[in-house]
PDB file of N, CA and C in Angstrom:
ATOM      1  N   UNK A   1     231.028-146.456 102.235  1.00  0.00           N
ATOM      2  CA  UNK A   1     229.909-146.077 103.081  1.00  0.00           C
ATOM      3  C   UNK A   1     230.164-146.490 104.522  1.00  0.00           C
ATOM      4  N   UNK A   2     230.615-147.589 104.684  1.00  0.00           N
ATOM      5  CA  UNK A   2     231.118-148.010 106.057  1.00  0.00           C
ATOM      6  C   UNK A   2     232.085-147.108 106.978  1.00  0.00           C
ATOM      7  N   UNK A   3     232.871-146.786 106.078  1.00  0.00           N
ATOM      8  CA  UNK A   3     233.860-145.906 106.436  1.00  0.00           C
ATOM      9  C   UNK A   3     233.138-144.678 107.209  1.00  0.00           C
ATOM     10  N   UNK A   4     232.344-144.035 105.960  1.00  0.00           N
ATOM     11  CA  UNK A   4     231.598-142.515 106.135  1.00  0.00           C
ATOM     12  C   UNK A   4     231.008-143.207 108.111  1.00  0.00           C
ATOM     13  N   UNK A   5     230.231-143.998 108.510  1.00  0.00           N
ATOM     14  CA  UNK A   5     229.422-144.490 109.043  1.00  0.00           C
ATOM     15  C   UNK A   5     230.609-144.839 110.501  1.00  0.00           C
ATOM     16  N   UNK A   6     231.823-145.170 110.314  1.00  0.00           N
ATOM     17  CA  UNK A   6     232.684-145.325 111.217  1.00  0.00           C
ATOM     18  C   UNK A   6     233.156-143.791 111.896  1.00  0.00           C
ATOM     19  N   UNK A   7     233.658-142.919 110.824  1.00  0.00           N
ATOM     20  CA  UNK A   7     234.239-141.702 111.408  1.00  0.00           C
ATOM     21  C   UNK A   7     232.611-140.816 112.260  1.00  0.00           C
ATOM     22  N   UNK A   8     231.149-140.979 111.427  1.00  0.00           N
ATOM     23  CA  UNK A   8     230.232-140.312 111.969  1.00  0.00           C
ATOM     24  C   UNK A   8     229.952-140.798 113.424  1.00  0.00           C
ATOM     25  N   UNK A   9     230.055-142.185 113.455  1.00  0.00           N
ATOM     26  CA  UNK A   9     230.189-142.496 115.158  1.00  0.00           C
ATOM     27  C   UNK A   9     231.399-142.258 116.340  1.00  0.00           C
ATOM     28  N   UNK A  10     232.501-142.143 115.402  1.00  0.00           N
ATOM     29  CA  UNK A  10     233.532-141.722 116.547  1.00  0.00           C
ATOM     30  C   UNK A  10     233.552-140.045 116.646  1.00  0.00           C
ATOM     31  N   UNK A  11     233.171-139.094 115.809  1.00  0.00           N
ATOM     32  CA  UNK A  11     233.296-137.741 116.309  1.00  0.00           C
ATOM     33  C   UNK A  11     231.639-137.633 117.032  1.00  0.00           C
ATOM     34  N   UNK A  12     230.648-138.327 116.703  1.00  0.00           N
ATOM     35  CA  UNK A  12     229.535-137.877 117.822  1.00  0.00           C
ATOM     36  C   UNK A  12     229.338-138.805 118.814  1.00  0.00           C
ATOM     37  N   UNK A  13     229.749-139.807 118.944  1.00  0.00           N
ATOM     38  CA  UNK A  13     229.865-141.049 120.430  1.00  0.00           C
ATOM     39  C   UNK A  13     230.629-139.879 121.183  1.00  0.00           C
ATOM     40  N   UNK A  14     231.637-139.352 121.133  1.00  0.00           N
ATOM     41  CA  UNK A  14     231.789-138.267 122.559  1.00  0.00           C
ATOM     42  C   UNK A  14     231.241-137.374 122.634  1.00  0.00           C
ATOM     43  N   UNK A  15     230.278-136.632 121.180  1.00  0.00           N
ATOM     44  CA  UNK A  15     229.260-135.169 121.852  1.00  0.00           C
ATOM     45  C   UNK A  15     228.603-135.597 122.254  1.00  0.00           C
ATOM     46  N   UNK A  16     227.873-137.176 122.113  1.00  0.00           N
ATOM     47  CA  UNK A  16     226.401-137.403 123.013  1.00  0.00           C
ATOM     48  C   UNK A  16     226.669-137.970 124.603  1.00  0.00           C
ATOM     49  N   UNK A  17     228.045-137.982 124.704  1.00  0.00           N
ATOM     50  CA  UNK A  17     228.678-138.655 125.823  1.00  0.00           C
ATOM     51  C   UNK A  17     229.030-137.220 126.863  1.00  0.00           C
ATOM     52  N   UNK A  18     229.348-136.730 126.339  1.00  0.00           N
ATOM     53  CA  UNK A  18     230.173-135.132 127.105  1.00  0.00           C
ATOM     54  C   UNK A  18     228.418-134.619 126.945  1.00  0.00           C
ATOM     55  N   UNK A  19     227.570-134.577 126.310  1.00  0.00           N
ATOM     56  CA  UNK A  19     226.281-133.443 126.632  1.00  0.00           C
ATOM     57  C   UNK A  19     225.712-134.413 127.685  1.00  0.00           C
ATOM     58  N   UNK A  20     226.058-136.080 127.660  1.00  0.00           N
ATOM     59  CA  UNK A  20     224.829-136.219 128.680  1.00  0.00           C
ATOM     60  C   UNK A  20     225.490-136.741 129.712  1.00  0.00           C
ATOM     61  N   UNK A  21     226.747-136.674 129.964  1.00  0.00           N
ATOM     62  CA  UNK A  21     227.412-136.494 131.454  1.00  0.00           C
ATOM     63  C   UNK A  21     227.490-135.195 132.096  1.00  0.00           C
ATOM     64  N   UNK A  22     227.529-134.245 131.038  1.00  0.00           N
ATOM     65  CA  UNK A  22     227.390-132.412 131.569  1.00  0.00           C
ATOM     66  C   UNK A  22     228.372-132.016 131.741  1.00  0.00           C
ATOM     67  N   UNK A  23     229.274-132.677 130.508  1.00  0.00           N
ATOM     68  CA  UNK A  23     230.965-132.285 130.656  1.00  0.00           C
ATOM     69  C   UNK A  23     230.877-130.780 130.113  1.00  0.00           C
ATOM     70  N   UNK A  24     229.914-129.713 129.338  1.00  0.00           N
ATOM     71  CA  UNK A  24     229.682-128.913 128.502  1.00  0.00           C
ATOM     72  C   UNK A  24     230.418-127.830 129.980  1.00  0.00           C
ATOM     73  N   UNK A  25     230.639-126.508 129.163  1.00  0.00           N
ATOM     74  CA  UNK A  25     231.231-125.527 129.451  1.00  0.00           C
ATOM     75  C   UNK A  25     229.655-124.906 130.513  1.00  0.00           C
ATOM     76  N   UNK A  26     230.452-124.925 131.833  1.00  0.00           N
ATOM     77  CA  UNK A  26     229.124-124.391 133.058  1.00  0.00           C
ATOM     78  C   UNK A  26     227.973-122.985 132.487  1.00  0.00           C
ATOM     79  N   UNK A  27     226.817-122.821 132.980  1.00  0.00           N
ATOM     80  CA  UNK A  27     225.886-121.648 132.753  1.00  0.00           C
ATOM     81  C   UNK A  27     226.781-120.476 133.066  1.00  0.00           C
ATOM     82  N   UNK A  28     226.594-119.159 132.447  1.00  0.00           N
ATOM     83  CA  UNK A  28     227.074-117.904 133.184  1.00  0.00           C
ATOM     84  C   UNK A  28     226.657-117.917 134.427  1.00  0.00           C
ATOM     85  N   UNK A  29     224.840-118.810 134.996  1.00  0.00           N
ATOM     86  CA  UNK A  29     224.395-118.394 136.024  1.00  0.00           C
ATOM     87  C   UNK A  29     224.854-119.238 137.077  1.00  0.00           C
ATOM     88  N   UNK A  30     225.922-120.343 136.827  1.00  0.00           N
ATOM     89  CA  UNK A  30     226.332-121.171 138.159  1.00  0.00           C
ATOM     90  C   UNK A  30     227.485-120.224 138.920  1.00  0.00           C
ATOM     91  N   UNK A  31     227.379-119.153 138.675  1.00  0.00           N
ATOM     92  CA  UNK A  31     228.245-117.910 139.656  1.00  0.00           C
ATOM     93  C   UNK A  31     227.825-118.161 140.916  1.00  0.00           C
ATOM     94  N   UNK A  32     228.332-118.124 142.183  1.00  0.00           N
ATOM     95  CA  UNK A  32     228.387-118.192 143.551  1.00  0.00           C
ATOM     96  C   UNK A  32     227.539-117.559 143.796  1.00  0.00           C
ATOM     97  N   UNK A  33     226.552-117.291 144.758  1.00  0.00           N
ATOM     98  CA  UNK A  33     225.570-116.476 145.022  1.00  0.00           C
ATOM     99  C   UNK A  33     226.707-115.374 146.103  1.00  0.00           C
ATOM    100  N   UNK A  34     226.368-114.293 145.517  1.00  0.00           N
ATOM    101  CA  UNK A  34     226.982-112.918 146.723  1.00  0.00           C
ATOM    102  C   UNK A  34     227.022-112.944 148.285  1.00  0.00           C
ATOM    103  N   UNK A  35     228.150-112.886 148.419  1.00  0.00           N
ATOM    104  CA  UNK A  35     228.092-112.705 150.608  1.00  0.00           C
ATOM    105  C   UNK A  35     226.477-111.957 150.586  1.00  0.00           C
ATOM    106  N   UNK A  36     226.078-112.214 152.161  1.00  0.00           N
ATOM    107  CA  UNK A  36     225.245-111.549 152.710  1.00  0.00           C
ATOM    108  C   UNK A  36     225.809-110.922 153.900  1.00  0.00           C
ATOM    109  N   UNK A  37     225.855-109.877 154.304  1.00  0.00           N
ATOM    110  CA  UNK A  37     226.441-109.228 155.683  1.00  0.00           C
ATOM    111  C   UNK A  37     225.088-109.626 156.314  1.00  0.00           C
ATOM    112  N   UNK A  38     225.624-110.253 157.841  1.00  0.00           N
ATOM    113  CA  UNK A  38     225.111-110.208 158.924  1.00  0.00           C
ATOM    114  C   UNK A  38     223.848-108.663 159.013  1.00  0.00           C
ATOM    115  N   UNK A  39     222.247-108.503 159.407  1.00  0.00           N
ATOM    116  CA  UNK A  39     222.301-107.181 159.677  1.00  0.00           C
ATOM    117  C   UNK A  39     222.554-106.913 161.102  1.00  0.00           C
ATOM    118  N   UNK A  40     222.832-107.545 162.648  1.00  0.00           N
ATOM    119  CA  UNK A  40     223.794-107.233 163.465  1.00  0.00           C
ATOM    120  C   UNK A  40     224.831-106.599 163.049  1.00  0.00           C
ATOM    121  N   UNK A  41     225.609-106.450 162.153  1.00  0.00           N
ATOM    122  CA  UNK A  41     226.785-106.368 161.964  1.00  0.00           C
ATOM    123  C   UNK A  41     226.516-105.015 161.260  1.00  0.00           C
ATOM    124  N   UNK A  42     225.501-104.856 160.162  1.00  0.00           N
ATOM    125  CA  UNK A  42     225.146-103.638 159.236  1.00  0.00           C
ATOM    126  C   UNK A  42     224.482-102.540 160.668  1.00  0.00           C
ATOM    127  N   UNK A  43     223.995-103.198 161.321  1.00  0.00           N
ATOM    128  CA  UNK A  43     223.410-102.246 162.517  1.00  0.00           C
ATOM    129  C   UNK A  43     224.003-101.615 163.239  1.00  0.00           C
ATOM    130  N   UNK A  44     225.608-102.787 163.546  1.00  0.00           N
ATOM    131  CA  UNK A  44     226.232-102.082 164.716  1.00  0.00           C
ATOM    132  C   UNK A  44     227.131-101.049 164.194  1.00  0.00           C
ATOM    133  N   UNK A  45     227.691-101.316 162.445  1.00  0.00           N
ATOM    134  CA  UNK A  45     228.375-100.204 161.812  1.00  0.00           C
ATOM    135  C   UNK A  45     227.614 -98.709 161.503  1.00  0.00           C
ATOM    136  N   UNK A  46     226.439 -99.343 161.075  1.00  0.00           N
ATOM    137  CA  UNK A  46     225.797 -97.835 161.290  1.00  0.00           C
ATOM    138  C   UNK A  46     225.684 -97.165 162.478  1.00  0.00           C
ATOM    139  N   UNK A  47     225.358 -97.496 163.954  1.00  0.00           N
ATOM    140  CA  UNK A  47     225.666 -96.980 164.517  1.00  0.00           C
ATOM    141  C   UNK A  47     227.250 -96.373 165.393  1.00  0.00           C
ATOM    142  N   UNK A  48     227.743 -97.088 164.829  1.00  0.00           N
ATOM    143  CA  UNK A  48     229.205 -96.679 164.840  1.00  0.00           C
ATOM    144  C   UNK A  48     229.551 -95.360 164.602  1.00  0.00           C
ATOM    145  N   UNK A  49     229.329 -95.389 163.095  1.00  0.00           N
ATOM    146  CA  UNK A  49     229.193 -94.045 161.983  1.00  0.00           C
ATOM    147  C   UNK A  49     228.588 -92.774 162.094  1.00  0.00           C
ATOM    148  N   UNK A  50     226.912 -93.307 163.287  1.00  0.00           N
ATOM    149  CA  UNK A  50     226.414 -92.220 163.657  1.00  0.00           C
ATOM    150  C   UNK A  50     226.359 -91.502 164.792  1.00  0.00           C
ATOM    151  N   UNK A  51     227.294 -92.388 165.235  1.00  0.00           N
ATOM    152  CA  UNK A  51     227.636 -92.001 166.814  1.00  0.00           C
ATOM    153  C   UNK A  51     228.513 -90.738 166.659  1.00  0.00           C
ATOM    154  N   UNK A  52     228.383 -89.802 167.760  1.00  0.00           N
ATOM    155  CA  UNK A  52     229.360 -88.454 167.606  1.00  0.00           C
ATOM    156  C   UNK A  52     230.289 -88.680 168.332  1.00  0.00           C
ATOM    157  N   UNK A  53     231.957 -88.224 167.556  1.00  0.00           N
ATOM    158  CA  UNK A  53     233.479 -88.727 168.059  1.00  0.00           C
ATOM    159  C   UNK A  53     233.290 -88.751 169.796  1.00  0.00           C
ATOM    160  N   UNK A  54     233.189 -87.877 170.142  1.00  0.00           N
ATOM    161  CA  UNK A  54     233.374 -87.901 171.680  1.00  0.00           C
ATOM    162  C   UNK A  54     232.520 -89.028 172.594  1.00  0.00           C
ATOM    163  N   UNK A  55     231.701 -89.721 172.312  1.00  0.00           N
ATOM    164  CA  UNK A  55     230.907 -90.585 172.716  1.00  0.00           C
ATOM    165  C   UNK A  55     231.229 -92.004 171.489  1.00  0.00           C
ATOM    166  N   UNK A  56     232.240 -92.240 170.861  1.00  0.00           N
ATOM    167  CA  UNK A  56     232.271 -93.268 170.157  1.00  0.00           C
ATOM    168  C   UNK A  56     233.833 -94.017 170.319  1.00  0.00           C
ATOM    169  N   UNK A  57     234.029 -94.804 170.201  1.00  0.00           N
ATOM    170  CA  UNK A  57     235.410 -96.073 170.986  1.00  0.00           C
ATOM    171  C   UNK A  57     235.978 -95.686 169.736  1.00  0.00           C
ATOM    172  N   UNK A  58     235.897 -95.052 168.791  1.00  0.00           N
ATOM    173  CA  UNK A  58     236.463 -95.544 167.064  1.00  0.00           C
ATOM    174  C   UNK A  58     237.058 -93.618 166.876  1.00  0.00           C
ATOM    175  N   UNK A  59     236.360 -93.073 167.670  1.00  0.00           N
ATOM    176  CA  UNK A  59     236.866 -91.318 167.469  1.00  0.00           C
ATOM    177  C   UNK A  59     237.470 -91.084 168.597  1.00  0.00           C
ATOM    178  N   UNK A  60     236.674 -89.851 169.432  1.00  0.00           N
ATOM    179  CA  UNK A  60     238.212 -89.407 170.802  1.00  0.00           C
ATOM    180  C   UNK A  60     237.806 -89.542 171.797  1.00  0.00           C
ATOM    181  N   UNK A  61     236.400 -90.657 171.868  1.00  0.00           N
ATOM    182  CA  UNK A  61     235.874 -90.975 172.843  1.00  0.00           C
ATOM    183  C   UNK A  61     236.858 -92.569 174.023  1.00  0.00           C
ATOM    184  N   UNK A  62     237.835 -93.241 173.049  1.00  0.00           N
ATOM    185  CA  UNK A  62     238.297 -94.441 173.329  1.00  0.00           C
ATOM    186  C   UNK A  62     237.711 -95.159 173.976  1.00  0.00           C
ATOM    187  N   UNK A  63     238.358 -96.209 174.905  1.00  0.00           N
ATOM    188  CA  UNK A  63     237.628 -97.556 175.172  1.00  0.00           C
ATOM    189  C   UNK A  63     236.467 -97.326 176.443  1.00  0.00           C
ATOM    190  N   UNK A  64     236.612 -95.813 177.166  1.00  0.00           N
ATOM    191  CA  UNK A  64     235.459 -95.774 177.837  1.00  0.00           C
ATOM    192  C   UNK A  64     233.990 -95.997 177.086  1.00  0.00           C
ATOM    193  N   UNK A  65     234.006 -96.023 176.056  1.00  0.00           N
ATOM    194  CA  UNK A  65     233.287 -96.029 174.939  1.00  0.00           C
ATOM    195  C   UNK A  65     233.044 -97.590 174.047  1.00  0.00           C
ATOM    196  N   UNK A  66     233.715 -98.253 174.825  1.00  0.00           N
ATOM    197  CA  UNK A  66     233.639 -99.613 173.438  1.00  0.00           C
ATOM    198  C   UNK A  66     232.902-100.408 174.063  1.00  0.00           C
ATOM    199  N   UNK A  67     231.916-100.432 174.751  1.00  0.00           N
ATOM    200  CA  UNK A  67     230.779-101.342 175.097  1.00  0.00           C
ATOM    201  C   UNK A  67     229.617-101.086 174.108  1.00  0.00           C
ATOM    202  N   UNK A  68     229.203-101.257 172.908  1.00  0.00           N
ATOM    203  CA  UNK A  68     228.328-101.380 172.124  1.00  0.00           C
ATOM    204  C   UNK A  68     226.751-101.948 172.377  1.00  0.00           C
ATOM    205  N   UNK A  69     225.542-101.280 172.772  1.00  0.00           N
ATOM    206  CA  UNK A  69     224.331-101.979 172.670  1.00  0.00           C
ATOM    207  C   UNK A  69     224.127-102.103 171.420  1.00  0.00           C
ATOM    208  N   UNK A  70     224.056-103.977 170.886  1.00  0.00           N
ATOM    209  CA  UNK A  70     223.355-104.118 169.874  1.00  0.00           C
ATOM    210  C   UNK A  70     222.051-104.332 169.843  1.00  0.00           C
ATOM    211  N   UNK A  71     221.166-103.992 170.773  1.00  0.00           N
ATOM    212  CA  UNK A  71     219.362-104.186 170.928  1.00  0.00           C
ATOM    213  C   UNK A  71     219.466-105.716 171.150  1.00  0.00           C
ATOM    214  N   UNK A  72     218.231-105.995 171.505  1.00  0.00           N
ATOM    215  CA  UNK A  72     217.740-107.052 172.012  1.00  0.00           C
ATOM    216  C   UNK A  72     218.673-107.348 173.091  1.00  0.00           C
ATOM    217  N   UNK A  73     218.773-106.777 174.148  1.00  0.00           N
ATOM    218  CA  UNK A  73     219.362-106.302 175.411  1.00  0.00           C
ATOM    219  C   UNK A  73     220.788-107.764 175.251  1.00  0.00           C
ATOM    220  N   UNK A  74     221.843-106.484 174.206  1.00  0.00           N
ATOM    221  CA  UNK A  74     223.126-107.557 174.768  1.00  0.00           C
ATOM    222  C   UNK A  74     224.113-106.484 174.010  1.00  0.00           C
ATOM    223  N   UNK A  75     225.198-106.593 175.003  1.00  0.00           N
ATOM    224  CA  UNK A  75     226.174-105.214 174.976  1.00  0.00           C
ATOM    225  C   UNK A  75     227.449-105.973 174.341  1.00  0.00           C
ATOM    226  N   UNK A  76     228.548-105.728 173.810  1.00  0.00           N
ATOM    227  CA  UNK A  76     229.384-106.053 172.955  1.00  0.00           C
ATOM    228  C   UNK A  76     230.512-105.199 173.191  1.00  0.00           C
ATOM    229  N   UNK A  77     231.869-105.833 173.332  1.00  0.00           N
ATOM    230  CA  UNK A  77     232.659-105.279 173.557  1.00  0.00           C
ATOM    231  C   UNK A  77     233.355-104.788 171.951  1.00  0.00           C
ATOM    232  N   UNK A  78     233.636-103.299 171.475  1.00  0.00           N
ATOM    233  CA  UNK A  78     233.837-103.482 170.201  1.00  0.00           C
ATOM    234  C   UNK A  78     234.894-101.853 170.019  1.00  0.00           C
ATOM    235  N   UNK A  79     236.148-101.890 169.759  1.00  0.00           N
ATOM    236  CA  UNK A  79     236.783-101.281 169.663  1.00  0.00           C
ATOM    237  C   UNK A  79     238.202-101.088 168.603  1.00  0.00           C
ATOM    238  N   UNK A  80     238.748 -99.729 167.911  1.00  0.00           N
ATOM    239  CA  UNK A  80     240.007-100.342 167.131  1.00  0.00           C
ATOM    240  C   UNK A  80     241.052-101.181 167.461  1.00  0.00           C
ATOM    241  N   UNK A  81     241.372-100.815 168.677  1.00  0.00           N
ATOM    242  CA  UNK A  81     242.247-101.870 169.080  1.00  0.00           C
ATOM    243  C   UNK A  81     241.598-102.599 170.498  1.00  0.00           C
ATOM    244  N   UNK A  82     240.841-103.127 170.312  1.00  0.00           N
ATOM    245  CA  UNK A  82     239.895-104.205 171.182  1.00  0.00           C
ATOM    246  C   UNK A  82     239.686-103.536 172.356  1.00  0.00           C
ATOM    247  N   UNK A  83     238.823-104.263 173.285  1.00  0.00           N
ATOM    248  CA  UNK A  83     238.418-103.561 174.466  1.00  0.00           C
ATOM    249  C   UNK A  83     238.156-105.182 175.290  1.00  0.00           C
ATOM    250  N   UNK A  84     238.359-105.019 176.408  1.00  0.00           N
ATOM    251  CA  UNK A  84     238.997-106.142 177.009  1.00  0.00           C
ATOM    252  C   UNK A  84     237.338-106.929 177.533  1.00  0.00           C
ATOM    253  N   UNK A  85     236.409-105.968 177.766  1.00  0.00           N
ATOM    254  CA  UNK A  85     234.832-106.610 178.192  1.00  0.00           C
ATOM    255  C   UNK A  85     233.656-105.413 178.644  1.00  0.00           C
ATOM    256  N   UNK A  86     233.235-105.953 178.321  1.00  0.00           N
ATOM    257  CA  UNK A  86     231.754-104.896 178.804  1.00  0.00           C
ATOM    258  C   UNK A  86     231.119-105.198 180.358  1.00  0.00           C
ATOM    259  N   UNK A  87     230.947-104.378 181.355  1.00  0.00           N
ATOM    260  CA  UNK A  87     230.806-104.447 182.853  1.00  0.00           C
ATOM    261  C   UNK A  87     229.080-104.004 182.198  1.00  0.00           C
ATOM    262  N   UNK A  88     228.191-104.650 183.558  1.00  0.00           N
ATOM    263  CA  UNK A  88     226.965-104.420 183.426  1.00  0.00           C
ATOM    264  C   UNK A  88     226.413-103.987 184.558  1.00  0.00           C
ATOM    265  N   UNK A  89     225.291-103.446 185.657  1.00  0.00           N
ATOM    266  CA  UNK A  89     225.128-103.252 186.556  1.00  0.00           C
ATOM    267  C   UNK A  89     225.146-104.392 187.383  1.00  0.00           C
ATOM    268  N   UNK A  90     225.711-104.266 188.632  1.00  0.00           N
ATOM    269  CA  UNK A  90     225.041-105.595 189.718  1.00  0.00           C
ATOM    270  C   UNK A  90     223.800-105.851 190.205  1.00  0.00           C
ATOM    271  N   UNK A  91     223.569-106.607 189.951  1.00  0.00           N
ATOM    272  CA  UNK A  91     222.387-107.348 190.185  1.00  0.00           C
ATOM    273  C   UNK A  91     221.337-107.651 188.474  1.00  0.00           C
ATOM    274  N   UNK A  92     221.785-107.183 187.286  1.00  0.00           N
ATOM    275  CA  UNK A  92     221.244-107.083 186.336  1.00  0.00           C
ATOM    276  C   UNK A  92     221.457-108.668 186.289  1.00  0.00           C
ATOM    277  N   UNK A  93     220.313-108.966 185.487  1.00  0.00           N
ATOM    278  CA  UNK A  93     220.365-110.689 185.413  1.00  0.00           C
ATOM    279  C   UNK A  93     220.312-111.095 183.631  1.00  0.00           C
ATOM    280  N   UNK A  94     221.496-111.866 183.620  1.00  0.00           N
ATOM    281  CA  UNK A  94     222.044-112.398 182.703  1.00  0.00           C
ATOM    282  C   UNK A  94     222.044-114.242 181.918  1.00  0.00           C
ATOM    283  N   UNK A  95     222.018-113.985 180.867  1.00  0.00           N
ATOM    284  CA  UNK A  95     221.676-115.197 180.359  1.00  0.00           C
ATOM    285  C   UNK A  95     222.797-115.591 179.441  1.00  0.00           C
ATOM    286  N   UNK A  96     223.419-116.943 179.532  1.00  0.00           N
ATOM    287  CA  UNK A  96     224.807-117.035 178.716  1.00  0.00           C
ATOM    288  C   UNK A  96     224.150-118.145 177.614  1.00  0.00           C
ATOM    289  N   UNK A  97     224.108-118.521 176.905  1.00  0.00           N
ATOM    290  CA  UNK A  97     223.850-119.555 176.062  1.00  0.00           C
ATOM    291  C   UNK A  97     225.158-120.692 175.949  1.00  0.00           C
ATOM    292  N   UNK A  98     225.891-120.498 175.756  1.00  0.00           N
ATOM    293  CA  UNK A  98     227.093-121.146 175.695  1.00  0.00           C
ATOM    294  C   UNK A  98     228.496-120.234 175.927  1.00  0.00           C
ATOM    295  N   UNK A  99     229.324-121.371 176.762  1.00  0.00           N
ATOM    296  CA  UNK A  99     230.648-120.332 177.076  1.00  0.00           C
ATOM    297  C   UNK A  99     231.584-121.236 177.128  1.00  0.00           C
ATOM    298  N   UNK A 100     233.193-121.427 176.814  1.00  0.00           N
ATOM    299  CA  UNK A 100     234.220-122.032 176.943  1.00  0.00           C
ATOM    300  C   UNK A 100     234.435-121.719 178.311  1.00  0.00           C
ATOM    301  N   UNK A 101     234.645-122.706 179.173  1.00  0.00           N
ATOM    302  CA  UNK A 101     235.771-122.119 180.340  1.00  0.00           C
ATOM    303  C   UNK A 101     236.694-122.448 180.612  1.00  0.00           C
ATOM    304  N   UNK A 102     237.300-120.797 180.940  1.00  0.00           N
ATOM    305  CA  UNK A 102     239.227-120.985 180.929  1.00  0.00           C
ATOM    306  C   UNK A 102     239.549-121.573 181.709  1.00  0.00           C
ATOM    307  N   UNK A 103     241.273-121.736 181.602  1.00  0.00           N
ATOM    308  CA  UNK A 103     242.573-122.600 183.100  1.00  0.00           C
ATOM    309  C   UNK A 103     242.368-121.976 183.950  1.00  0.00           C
ATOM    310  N   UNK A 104     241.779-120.620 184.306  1.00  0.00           N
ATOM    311  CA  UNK A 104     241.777-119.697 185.444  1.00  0.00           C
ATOM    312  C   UNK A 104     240.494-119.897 186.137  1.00  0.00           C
ATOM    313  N   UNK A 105     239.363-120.229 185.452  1.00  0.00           N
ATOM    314  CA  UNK A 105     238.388-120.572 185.945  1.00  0.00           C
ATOM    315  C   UNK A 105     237.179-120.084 185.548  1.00  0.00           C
ATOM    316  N   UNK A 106     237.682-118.590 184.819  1.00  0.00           N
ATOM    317  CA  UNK A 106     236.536-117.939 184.076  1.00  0.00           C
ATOM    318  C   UNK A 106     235.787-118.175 182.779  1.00  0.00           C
ATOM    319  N   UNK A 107     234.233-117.520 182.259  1.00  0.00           N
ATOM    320  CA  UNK A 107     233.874-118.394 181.403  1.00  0.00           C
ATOM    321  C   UNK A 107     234.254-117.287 180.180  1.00  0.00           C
ATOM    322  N   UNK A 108     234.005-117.673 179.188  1.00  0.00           N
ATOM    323  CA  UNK A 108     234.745-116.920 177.673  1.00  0.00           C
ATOM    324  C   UNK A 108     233.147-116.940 177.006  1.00  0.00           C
ATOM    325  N   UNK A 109     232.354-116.188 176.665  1.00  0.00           N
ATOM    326  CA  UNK A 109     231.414-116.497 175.365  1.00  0.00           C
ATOM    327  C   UNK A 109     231.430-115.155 174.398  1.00  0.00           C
ATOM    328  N   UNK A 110     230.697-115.731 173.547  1.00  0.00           N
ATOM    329  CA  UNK A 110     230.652-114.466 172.242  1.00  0.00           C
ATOM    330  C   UNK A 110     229.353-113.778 172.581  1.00  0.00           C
ATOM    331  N   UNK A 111     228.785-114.171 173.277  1.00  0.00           N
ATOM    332  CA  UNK A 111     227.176-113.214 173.836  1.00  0.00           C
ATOM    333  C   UNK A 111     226.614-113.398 174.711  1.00  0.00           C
ATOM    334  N   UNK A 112     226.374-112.323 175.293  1.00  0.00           N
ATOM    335  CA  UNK A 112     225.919-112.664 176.539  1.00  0.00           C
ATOM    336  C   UNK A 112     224.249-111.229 177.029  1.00  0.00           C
ATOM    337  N   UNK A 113     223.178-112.367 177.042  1.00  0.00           N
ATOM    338  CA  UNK A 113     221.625-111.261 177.195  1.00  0.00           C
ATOM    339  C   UNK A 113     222.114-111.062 178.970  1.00  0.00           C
ATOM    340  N   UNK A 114     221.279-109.889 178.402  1.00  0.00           N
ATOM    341  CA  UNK A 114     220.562-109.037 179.801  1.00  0.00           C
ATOM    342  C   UNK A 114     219.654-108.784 179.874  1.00  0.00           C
ATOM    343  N   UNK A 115     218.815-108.571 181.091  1.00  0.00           N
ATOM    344  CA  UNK A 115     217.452-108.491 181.381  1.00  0.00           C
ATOM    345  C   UNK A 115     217.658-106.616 181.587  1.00  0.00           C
ATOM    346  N   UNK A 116     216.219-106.437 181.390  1.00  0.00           N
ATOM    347  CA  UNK A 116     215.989-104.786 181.197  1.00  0.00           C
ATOM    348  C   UNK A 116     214.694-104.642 181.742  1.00  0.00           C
ATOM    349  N   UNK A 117     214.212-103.629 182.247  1.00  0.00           N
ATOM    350  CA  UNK A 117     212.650-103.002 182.155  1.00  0.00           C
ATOM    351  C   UNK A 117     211.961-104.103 182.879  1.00  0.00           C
ATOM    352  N   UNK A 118     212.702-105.033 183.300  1.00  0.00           N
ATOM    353  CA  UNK A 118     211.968-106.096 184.500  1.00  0.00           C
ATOM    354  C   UNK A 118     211.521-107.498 183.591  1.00  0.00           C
ATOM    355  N   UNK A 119     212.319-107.323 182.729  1.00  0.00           N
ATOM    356  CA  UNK A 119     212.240-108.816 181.617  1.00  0.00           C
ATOM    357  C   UNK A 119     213.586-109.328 181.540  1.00  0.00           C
ATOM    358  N   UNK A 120     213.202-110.217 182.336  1.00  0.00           N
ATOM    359  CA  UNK A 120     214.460-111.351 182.812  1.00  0.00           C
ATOM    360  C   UNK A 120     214.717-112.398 181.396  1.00  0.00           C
ATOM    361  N   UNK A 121     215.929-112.316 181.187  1.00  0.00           N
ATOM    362  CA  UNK A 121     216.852-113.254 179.733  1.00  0.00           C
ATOM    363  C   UNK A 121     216.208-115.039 180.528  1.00  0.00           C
ATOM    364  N   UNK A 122     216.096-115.940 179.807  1.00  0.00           N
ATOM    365  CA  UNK A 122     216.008-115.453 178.035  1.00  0.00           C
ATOM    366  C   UNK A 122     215.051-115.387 177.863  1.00  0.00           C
ATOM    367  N   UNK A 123     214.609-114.726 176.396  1.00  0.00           N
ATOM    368  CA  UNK A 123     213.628-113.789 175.957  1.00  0.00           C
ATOM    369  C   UNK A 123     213.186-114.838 175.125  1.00  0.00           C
TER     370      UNK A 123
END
């Protein structure tokens, strides 16, 4: 009987050990939750797509064409093989949030607002 009582504690001392450390084989549902695309990004491809070739940087319009308005007044330089910057009118007034600046002296950012319709950045 001792015996019976020895082997019943050594094969379940590790199932009650492995279930209550959570060594057990993971849920189907601990799967990664799915990317989310940016919708900037879903916005600016759709309009990409619906833009007609001759007026689009991506058909036979080229880089006269790769200044992108993504709304909320800020233009984007966006082309197949890149486009070097987006020019804005003079005197339009601009708002940078953050910018690296280069050895040359100029500033580098990923966005940059503009004022429109007499509503000066930032918004």
């Amino acid at each position: 009987m001792s015996r019976f009582i020895g082997v019943f504690c050594l094969v379940t001392a590790p199932l009650i050990a492995m279930a209550t450390l959570g060594l057990a084989a993971p849920a189907a549902s601990a799967a990664p939750a799915p990317v989310k695309f940016n919708a900037d990004l879903a916005a600016l491809w759709t309009t990409v797509f619906e833009t007609p070739s001759a007026q689009n940087s991506f058909g036979t319009g080229g880089a006269a064409f790769g200044c992108w308005n993504l709304g909320s007044r800020t233009v984007a330089p966006f082309g197949p093989s890149g486009i070097d910057s987006c020019t804005v009118k003079p005197g339009t007034k601009i708002f940078i949030g953050a910018a690296k600046k280069q050895p040359d002296g100029t500033l580098q950012a990923a966005r940059i607002n503009y004022g429109k319709d007499g509503i000066t950045p930032p918004m």
